[in-house]
PDB file of N, CA and C in Angstrom:
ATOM      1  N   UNK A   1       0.839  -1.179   0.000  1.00  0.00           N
ATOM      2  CA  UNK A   1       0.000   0.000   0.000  1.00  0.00           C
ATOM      3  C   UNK A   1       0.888   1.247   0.000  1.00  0.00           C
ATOM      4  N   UNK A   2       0.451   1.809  -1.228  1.00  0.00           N
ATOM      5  CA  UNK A   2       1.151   3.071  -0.840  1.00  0.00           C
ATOM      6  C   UNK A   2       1.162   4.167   0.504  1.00  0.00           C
ATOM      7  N   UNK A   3      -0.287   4.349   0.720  1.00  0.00           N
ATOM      8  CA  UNK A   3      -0.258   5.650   1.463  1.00  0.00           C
ATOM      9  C   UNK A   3      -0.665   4.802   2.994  1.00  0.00           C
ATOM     10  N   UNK A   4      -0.204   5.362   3.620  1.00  0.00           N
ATOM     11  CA  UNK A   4      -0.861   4.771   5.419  1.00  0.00           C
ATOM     12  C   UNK A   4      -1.084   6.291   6.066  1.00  0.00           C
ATOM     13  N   UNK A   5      -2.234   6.409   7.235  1.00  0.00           N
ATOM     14  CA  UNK A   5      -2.743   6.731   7.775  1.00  0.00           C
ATOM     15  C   UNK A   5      -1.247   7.508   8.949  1.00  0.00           C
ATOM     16  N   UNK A   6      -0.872   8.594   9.498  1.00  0.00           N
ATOM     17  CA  UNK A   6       0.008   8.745  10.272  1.00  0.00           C
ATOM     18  C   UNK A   6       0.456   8.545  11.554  1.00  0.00           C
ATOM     19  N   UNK A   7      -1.353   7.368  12.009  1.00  0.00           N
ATOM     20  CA  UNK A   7      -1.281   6.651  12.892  1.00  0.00           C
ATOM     21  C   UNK A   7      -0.564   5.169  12.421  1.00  0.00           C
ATOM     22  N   UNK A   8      -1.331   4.575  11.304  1.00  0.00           N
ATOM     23  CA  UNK A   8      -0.435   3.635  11.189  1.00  0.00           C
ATOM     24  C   UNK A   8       0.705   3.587  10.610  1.00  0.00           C
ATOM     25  N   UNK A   9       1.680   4.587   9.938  1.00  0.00           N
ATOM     26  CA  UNK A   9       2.975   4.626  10.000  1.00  0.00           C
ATOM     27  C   UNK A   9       3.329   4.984  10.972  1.00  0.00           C
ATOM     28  N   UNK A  10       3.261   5.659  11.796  1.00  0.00           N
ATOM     29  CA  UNK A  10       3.918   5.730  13.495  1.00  0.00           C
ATOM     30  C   UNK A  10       3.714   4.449  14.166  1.00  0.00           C
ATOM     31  N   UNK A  11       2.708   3.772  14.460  1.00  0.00           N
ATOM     32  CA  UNK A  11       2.984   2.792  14.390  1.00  0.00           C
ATOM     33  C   UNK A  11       3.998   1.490  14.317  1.00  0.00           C
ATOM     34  N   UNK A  12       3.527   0.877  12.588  1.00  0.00           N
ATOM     35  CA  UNK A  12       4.843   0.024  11.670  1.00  0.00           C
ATOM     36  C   UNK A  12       5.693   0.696  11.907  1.00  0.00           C
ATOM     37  N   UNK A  13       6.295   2.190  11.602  1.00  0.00           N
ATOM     38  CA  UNK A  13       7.707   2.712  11.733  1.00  0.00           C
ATOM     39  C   UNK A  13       8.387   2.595  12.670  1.00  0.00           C
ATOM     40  N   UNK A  14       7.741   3.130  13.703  1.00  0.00           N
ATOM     41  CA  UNK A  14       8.331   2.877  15.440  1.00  0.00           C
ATOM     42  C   UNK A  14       8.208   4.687  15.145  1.00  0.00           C
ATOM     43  N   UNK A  15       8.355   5.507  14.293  1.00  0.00           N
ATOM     44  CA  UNK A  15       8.581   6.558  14.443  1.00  0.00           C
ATOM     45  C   UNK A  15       7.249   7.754  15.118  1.00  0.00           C
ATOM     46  N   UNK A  16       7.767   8.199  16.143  1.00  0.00           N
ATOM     47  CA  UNK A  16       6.397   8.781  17.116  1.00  0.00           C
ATOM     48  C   UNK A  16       5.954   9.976  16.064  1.00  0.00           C
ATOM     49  N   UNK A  17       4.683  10.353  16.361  1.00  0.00           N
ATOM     50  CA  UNK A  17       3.544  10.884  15.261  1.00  0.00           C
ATOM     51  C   UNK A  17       4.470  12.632  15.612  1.00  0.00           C
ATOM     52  N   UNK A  18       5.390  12.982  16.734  1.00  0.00           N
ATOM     53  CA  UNK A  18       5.407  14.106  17.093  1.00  0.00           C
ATOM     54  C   UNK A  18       7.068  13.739  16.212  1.00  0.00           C
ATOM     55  N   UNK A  19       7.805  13.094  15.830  1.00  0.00           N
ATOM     56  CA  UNK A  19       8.877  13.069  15.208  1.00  0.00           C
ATOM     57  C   UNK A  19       8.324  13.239  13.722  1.00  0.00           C
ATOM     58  N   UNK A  20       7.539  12.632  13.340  1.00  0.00           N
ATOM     59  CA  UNK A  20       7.131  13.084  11.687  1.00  0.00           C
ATOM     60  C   UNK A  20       6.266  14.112  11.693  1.00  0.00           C
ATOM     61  N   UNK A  21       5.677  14.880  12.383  1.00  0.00           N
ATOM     62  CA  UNK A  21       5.265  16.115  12.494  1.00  0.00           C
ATOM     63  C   UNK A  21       6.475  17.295  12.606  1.00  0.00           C
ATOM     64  N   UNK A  22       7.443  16.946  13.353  1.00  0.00           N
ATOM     65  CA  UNK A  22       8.115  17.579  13.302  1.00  0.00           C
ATOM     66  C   UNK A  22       9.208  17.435  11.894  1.00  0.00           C
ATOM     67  N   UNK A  23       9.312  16.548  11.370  1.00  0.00           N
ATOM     68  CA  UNK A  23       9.876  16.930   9.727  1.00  0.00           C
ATOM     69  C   UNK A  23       9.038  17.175   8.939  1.00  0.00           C
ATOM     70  N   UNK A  24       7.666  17.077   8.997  1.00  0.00           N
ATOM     71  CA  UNK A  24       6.682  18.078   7.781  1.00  0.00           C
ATOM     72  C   UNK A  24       7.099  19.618   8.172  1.00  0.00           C
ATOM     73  N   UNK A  25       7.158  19.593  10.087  1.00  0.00           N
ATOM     74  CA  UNK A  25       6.912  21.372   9.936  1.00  0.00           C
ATOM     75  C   UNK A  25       8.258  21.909   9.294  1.00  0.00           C
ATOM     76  N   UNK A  26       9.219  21.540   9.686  1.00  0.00           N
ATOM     77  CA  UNK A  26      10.301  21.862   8.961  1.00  0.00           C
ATOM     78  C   UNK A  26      10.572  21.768   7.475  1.00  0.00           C
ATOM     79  N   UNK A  27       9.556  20.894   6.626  1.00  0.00           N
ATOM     80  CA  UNK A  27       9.849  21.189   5.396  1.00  0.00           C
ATOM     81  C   UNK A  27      10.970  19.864   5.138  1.00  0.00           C
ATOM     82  N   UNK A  28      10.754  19.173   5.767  1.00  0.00           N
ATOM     83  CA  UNK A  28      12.201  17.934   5.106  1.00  0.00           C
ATOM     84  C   UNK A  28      11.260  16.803   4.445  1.00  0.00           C
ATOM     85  N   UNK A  29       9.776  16.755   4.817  1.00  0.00           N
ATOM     86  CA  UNK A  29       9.337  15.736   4.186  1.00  0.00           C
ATOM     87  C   UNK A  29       8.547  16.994   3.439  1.00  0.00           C
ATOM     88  N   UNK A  30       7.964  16.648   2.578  1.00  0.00           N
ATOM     89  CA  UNK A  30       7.571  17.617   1.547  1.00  0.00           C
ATOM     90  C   UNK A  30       6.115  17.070   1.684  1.00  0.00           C
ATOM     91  N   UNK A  31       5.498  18.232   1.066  1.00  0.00           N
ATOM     92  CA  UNK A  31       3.856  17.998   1.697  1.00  0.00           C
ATOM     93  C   UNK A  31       3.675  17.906  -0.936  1.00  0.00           C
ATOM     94  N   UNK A  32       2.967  16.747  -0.137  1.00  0.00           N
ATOM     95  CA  UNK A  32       1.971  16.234  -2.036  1.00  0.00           C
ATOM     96  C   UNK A  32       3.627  15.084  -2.434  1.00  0.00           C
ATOM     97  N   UNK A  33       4.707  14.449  -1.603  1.00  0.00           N
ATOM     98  CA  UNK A  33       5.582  13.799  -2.227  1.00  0.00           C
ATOM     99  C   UNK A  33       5.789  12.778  -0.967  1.00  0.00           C
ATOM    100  N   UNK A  34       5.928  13.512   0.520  1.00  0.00           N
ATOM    101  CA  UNK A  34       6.114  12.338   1.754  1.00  0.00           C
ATOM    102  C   UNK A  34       4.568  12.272   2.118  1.00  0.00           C
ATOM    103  N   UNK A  35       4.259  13.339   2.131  1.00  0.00           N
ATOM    104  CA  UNK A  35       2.758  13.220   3.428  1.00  0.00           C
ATOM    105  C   UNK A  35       1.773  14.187   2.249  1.00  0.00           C
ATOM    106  N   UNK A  36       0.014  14.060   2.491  1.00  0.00           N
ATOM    107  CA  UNK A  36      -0.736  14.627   1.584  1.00  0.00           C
ATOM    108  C   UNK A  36      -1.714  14.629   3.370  1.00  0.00           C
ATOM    109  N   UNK A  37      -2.313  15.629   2.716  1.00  0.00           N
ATOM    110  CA  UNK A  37      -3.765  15.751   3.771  1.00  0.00           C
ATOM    111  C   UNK A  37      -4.958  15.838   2.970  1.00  0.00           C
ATOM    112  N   UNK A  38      -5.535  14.666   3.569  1.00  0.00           N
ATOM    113  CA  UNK A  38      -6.696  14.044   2.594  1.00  0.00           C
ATOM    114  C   UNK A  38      -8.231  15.008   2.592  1.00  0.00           C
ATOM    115  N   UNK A  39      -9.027  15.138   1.757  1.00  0.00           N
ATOM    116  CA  UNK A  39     -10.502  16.496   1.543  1.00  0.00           C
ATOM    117  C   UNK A  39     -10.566  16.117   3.129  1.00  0.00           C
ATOM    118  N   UNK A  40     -10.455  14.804   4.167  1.00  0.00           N
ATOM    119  CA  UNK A  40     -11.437  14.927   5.368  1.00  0.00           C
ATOM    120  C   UNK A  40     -10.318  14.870   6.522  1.00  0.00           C
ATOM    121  N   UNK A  41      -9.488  15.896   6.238  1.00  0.00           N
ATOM    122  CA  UNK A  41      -8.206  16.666   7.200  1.00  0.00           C
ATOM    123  C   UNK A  41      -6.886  15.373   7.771  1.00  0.00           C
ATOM    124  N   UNK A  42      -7.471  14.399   7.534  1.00  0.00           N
ATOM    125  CA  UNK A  42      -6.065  13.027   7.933  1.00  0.00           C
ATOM    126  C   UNK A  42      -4.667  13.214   7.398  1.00  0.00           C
ATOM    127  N   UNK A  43      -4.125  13.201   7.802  1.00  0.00           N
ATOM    128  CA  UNK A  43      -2.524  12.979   7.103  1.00  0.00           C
ATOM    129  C   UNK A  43      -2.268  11.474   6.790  1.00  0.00           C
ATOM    130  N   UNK A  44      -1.973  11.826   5.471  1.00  0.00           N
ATOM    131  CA  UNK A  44      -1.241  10.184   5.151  1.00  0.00           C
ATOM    132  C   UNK A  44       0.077  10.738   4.414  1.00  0.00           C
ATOM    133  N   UNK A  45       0.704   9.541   4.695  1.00  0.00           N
ATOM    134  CA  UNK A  45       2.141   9.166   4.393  1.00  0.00           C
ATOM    135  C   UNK A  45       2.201   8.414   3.277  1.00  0.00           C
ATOM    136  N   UNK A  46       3.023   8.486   2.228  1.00  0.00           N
ATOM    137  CA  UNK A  46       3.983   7.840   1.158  1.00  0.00           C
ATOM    138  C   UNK A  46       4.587   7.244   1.849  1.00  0.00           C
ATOM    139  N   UNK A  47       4.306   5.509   2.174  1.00  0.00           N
ATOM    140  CA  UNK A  47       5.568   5.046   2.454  1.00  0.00           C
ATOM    141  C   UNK A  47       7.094   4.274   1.574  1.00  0.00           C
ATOM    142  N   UNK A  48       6.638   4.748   0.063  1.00  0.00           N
ATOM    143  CA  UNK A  48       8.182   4.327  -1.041  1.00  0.00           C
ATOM    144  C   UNK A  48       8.973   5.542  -0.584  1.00  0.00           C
ATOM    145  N   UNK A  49       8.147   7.183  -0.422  1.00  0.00           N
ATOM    146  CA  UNK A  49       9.010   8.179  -0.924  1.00  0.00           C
ATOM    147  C   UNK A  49       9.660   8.235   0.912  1.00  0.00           C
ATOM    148  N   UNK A  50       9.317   7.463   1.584  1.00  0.00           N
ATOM    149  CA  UNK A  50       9.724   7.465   2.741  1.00  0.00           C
ATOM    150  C   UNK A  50      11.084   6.743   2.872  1.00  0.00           C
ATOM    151  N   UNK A  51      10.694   5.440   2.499  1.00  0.00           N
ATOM    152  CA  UNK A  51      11.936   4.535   2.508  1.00  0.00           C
ATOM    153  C   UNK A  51      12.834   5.243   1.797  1.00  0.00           C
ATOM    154  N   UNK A  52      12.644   6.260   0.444  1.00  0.00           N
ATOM    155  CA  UNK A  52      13.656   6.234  -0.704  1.00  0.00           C
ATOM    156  C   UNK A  52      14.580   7.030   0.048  1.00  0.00           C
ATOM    157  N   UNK A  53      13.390   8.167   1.353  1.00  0.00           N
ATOM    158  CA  UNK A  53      14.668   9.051   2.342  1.00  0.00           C
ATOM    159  C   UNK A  53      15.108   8.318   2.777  1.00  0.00           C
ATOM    160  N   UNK A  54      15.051   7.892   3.960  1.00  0.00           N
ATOM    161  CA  UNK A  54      15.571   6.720   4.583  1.00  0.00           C
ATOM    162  C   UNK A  54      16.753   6.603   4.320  1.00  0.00           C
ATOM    163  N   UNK A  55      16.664   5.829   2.978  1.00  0.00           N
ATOM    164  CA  UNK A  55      17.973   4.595   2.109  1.00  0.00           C
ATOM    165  C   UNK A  55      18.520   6.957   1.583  1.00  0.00           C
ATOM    166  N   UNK A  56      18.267   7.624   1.542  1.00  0.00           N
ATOM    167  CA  UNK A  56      19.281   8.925   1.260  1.00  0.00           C
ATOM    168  C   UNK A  56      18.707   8.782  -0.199  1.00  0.00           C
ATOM    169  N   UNK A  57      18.064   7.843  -1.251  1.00  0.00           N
ATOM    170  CA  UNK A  57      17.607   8.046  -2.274  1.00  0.00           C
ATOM    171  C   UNK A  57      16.958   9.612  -2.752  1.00  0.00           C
ATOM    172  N   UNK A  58      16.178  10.244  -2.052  1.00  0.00           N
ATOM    173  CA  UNK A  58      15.323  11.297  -2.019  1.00  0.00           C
ATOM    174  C   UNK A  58      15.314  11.822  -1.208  1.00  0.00           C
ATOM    175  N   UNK A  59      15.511  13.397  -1.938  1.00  0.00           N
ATOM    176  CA  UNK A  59      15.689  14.334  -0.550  1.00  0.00           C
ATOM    177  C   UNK A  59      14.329  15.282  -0.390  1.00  0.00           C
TER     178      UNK A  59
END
């Protein structure tokens, strides 16, 4: 699946919802490429363009 919910990538990731909040606000995950906010206000996550940071693939 591409997109997960930013509960369930915090979650699977181990990564806490206040650590990936804090790289949207900063601008390191990019909003419409890591994370999108869906017409009914949820955040979901890209998890390829996630891994591709991760692995340093995509910045």
């Amino acid at each position: 699946m591409k997109w997960k919910t930013l509960d369930k990538f915090s979650e699977e990731s181990g990564m806490t919802k206040e650590a990936i909040r804090a790289l949207k606000k900063k601008g390191i995950w990019r909003e419409k490429l890591h994370w999108v906010k869906a017409a009914n206000g949820r955040i979901f996550i890209n998890v390829g363009a996630v891994e591709q940071w991760i692995e340093g693939k995509l910045a």
